[in-house]
C-alpha atoms as a PDB file:
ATOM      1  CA  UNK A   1     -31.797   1.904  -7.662  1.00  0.00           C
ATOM      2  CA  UNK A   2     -28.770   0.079  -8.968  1.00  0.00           C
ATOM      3  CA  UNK A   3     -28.997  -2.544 -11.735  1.00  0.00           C
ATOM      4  CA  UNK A   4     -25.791  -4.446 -12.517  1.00  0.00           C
ATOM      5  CA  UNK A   5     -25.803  -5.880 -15.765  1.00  0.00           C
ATOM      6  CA  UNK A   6     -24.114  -7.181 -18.855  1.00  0.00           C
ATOM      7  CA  UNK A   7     -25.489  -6.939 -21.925  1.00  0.00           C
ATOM      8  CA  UNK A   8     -27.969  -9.242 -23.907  1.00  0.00           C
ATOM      9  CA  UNK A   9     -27.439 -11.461 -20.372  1.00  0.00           C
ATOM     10  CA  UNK A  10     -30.478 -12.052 -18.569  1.00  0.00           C
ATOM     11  CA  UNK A  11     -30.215  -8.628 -16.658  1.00  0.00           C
ATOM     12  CA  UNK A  12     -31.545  -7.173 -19.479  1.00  0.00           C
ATOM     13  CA  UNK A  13     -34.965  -8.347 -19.155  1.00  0.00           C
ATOM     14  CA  UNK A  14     -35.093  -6.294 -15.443  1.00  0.00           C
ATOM     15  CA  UNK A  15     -33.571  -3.352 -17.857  1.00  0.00           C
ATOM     16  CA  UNK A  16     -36.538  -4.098 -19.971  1.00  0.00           C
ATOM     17  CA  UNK A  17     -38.767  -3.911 -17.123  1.00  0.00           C
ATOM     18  CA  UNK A  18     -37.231  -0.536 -15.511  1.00  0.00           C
ATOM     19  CA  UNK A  19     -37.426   1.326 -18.743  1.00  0.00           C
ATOM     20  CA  UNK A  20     -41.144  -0.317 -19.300  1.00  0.00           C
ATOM     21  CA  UNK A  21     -42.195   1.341 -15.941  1.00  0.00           C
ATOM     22  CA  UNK A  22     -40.576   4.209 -16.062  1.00  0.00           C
ATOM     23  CA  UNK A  23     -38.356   3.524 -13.220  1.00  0.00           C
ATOM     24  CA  UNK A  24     -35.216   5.770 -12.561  1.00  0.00           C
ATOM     25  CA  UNK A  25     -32.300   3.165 -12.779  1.00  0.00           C
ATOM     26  CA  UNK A  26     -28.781   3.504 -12.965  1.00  0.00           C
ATOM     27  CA  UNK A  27     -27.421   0.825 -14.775  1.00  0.00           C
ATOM     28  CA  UNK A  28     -23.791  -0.242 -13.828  1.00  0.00           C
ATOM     29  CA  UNK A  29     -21.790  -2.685 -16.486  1.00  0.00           C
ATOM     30  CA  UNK A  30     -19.930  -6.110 -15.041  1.00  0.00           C
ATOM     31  CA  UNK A  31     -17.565  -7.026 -16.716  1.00  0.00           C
ATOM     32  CA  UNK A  32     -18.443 -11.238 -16.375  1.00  0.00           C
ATOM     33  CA  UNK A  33     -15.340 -12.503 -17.864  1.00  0.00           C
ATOM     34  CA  UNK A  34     -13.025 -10.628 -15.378  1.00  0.00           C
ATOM     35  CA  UNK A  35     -15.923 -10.236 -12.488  1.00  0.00           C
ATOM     36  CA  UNK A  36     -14.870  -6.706 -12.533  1.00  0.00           C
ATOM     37  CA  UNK A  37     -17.002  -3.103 -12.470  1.00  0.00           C
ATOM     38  CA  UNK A  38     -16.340  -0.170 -14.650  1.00  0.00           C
ATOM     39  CA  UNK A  39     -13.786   1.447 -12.480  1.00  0.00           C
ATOM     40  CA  UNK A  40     -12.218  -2.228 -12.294  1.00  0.00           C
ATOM     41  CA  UNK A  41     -13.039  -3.015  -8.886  1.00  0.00           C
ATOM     42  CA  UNK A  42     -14.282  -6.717  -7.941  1.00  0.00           C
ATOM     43  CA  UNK A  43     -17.750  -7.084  -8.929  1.00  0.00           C
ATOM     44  CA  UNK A  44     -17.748 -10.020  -5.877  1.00  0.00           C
ATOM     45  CA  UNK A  45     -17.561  -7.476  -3.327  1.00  0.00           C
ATOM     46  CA  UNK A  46     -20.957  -6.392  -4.829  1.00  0.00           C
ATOM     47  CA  UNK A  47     -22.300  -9.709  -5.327  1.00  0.00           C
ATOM     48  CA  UNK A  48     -21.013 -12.471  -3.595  1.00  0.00           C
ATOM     49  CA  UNK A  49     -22.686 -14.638  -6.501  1.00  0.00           C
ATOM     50  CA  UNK A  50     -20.688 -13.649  -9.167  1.00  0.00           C
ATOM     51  CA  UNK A  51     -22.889 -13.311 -12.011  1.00  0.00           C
ATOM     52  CA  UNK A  52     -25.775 -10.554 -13.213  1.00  0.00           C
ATOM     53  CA  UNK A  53     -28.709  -9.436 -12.362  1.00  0.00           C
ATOM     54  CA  UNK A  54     -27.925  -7.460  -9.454  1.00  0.00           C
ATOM     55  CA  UNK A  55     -30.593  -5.037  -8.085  1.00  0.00           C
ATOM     56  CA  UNK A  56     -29.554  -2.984  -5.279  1.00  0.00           C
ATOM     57  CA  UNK A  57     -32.115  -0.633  -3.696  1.00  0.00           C
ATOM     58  CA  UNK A  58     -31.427   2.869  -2.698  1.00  0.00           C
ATOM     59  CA  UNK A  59     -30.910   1.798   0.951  1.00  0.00           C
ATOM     60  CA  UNK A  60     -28.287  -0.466  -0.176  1.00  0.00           C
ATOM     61  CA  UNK A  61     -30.631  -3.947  -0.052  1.00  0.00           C
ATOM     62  CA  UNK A  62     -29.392  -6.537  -2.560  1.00  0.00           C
ATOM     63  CA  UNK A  63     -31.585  -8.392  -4.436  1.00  0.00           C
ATOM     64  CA  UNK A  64     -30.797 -11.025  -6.975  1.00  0.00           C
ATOM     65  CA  UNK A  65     -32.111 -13.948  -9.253  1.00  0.00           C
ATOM     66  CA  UNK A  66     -33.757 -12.442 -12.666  1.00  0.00           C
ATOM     67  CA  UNK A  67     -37.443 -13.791 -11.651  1.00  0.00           C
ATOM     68  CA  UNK A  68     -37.766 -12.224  -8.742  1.00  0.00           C
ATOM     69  CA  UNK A  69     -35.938  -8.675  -9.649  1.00  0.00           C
ATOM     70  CA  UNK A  70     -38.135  -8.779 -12.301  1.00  0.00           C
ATOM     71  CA  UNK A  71     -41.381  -9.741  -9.955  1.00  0.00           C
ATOM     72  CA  UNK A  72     -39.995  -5.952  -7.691  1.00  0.00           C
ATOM     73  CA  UNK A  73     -39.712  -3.526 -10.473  1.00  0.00           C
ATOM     74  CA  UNK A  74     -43.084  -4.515 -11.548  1.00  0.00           C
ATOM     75  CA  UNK A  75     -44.232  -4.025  -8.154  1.00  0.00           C
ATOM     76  CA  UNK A  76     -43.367  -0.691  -7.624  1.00  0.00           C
ATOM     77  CA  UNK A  77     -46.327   0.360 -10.623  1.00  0.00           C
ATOM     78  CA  UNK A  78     -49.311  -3.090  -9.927  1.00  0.00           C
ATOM     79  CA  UNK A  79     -50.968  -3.433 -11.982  1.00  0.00           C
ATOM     80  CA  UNK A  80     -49.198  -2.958 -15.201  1.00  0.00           C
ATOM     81  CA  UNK A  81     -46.208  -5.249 -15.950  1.00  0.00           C
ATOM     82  CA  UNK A  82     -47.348  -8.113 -13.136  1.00  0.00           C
ATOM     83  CA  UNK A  83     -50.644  -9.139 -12.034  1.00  0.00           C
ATOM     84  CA  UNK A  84     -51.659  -8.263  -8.284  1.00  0.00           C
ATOM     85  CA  UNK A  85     -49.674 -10.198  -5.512  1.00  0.00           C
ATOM     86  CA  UNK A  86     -51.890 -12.881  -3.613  1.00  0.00           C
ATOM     87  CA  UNK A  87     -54.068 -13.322  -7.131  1.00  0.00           C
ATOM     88  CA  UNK A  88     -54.570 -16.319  -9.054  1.00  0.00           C
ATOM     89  CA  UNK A  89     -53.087 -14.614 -11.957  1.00  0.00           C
ATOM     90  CA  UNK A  90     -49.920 -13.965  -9.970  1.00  0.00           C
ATOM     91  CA  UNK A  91     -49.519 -17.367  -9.141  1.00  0.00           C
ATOM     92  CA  UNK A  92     -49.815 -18.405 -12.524  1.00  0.00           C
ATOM     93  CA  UNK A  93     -47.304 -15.902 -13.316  1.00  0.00           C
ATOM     94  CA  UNK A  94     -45.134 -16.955 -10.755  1.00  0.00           C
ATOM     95  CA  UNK A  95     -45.223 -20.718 -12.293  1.00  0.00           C
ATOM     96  CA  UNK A  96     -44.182 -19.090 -15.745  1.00  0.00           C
ATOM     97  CA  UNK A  97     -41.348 -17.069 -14.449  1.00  0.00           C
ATOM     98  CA  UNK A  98     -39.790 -20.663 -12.521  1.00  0.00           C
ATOM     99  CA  UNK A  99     -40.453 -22.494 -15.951  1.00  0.00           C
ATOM    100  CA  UNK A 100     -38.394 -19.777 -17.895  1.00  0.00           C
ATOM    101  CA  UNK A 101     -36.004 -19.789 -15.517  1.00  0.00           C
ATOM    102  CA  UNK A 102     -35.354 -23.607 -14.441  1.00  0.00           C
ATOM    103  CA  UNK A 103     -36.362 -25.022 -17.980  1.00  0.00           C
ATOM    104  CA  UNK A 104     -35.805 -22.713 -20.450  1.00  0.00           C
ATOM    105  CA  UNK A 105     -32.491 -20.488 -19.163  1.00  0.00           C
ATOM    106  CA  UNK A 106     -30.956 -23.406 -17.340  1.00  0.00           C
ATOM    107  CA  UNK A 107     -31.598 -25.209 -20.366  1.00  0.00           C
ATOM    108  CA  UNK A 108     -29.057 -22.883 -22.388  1.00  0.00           C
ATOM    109  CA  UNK A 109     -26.350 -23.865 -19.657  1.00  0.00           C
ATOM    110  CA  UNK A 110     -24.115 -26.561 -21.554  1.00  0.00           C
ATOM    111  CA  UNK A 111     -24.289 -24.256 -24.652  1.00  0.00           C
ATOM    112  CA  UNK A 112     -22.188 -21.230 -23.073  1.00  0.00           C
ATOM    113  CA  UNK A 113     -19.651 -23.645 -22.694  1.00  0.00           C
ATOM    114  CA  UNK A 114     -17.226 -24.199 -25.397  1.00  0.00           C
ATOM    115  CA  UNK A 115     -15.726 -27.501 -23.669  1.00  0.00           C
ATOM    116  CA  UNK A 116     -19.336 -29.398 -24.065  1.00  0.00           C
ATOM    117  CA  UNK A 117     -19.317 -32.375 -26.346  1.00  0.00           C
ATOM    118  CA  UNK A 118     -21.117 -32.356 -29.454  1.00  0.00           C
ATOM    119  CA  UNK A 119     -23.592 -34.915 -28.429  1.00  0.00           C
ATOM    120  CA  UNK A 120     -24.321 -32.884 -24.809  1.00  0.00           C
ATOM    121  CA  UNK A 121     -24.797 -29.969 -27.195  1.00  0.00           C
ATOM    122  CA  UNK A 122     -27.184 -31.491 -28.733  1.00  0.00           C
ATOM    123  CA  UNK A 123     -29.062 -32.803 -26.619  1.00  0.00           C
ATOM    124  CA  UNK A 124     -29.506 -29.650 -24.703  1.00  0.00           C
ATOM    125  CA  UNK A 125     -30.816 -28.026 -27.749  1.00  0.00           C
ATOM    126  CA  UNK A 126     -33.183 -31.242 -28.232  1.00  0.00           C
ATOM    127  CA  UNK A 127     -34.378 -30.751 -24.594  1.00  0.00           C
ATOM    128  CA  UNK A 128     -35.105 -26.380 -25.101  1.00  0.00           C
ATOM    129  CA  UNK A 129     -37.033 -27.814 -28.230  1.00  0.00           C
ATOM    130  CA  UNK A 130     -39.772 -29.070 -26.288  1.00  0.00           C
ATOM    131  CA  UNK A 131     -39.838 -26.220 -24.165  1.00  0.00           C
ATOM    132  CA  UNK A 132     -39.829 -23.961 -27.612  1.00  0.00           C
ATOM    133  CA  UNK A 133     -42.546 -26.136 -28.901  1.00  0.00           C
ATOM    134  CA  UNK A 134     -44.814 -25.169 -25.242  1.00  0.00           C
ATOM    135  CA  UNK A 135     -44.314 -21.835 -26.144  1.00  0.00           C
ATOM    136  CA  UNK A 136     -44.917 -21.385 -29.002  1.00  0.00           C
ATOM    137  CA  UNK A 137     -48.335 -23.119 -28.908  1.00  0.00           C
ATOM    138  CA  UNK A 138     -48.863 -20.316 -26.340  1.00  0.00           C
ATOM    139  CA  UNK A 139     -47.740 -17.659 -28.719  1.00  0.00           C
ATOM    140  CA  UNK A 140     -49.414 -18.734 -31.644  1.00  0.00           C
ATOM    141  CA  UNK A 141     -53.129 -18.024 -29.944  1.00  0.00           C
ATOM    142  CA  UNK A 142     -52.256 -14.581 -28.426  1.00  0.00           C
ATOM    143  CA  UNK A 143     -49.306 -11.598 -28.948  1.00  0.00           C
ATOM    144  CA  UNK A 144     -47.709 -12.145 -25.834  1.00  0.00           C
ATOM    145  CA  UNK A 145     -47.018 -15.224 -22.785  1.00  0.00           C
ATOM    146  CA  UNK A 146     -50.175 -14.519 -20.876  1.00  0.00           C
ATOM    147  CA  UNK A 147     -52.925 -12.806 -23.447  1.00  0.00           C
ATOM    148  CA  UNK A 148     -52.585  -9.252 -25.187  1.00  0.00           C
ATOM    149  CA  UNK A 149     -50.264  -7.174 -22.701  1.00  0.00           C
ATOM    150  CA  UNK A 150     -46.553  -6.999 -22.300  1.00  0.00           C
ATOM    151  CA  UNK A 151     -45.464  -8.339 -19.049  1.00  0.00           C
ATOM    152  CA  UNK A 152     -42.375  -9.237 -17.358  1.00  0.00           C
ATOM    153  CA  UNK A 153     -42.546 -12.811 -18.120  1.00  0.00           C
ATOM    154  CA  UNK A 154     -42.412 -11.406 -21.825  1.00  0.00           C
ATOM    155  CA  UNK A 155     -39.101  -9.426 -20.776  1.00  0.00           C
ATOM    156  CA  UNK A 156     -37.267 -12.413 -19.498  1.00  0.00           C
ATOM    157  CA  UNK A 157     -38.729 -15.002 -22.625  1.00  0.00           C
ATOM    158  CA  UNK A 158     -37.473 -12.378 -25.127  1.00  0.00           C
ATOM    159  CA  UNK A 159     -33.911 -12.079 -23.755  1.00  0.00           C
ATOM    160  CA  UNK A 160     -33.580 -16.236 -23.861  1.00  0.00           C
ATOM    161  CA  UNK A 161     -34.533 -16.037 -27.235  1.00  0.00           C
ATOM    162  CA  UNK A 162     -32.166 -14.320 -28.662  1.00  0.00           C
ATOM    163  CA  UNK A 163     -29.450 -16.239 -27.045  1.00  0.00           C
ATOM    164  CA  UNK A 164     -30.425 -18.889 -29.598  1.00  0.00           C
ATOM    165  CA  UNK A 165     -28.549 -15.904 -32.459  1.00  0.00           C
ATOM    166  CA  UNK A 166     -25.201 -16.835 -30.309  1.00  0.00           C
ATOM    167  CA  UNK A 167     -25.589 -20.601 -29.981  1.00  0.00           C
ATOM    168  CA  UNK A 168     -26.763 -21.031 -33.665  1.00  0.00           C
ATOM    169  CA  UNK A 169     -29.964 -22.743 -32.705  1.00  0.00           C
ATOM    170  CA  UNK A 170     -32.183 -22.136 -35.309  1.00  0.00           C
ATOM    171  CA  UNK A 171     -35.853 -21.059 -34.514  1.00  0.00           C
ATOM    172  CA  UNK A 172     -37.376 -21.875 -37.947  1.00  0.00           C
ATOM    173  CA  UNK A 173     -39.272 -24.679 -36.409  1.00  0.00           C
ATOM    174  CA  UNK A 174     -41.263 -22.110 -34.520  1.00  0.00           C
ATOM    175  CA  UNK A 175     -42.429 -19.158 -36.429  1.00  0.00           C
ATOM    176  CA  UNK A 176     -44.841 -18.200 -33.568  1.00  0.00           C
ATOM    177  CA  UNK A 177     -41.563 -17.123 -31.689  1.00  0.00           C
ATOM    178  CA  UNK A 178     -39.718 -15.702 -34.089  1.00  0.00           C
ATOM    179  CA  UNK A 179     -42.905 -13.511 -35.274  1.00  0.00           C
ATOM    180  CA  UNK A 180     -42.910 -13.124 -31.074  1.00  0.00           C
ATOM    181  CA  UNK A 181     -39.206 -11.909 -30.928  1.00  0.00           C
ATOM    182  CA  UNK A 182     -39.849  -9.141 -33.815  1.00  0.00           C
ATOM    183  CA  UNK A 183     -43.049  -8.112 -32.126  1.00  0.00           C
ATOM    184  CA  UNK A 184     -41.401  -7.476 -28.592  1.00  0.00           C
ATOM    185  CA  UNK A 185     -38.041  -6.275 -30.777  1.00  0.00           C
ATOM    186  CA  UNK A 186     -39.994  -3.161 -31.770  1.00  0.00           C
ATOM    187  CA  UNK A 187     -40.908  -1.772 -28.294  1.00  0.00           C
ATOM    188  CA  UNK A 188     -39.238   1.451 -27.835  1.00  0.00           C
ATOM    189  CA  UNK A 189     -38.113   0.031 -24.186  1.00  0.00           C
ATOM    190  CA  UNK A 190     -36.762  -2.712 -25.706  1.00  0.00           C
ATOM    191  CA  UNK A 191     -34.953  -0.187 -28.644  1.00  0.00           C
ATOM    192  CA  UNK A 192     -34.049   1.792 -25.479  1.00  0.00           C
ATOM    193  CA  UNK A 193     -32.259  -1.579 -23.601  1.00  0.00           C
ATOM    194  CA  UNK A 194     -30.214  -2.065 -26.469  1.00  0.00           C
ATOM    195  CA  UNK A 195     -29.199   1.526 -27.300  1.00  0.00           C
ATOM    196  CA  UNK A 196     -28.534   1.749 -23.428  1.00  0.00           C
ATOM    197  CA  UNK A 197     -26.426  -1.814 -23.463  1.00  0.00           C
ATOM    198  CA  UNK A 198     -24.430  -0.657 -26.859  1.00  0.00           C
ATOM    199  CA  UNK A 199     -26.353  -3.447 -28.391  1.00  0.00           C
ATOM    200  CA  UNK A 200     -27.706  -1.130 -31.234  1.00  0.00           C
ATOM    201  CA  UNK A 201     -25.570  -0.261 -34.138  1.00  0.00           C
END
């Protein structure tokens, strides 16, 4: 398999997840700001989207969309990063992914742009507040989203976090998550993500 990625995006919580599992990956870097590949071809030949995660299987099937990369890899070992398809737990897991993604990632939107007025700045960061303050009521009764085991709705929360580091948003509010972000920082498949996306110095 074929994971395009840029690093500390959201592709790296399917990184995560690979290296988690155990999964042999070959990770390929995009270049976002010039939609380019390594060998500086166009990265939308690859992916007519434009932007990362990218997971291309070794028959050459494209999938895309972080959640449901994510929900793939973890079904290639059940059981371990992703309760069992068709379960209650699934669904619920399911639900979690779409509010990380539609709530909580979408919610960062206005910040990566550097044209957004001060007040739509801020009231994007008001609006990922509440959704901070959900999770973090979560987080402060167990060590990770869904009870005591790592899953991959930990891999995708974690990455969002730390996009709060580039948009100054400060978590102090919420110690549950930043105790959560150190927690999930000391995996040695997390360690490995970074080392692997030059993230580590």
């Amino acid at each position: 398999m074929k994971l395009y990625y840029t690093p500390g995006a959201c592709s790296q919580a399917p990184h995560i997840a690979a290296l988690e599992l155990g999964l042999p990956l070959e990770a390929v870097k995009v270049d976002l700001a010039k939609h380019t590949l390594p060998d500086g071809s166009d990265f939308y030949k690859v992916n007519p989207k434009g932007y990362v995660p990218l997971l291309v299987l070794n028959d050459g099937t494209p999938i895309s969309e972080a959640s449901v990369i994510l929900q793939y890899l973890a079904d290639q070992k059940p059981g371990t990063l992703a309760p069992a398809f068709g379960s209650l737990a699934r669904w619920k897991m399911m639900e979690l992914l779409t509010f990380l993604a539609t709530e909580v990632h979408k919610g960062f939107g206005p910040l990566w742009n550097p044209q957004t007025p001060a007040e739509v700045r801020a009231a994007a960061i008001d609006r990922l507040g509440t959704r901070f303050d959900l999770l973090a009521k979560m987080l402060a009764k167990q060590p990770y989203l869904t009870g005591d085991a790592f899953t991959i709705a930990d891999a995708y929360l974690f990455v969002l976090l730390n996009w709060t580091k580039l948009h100054k948003v400060d978590l102090g509010r919420w110690p549950a998550l930043t105790e959560y972000q150190a927690r999930v920082a000391a995996r040695p498949a997390v360690q490995a993500t970074f080392k692997a996306e030059g993230l580590l110095k």
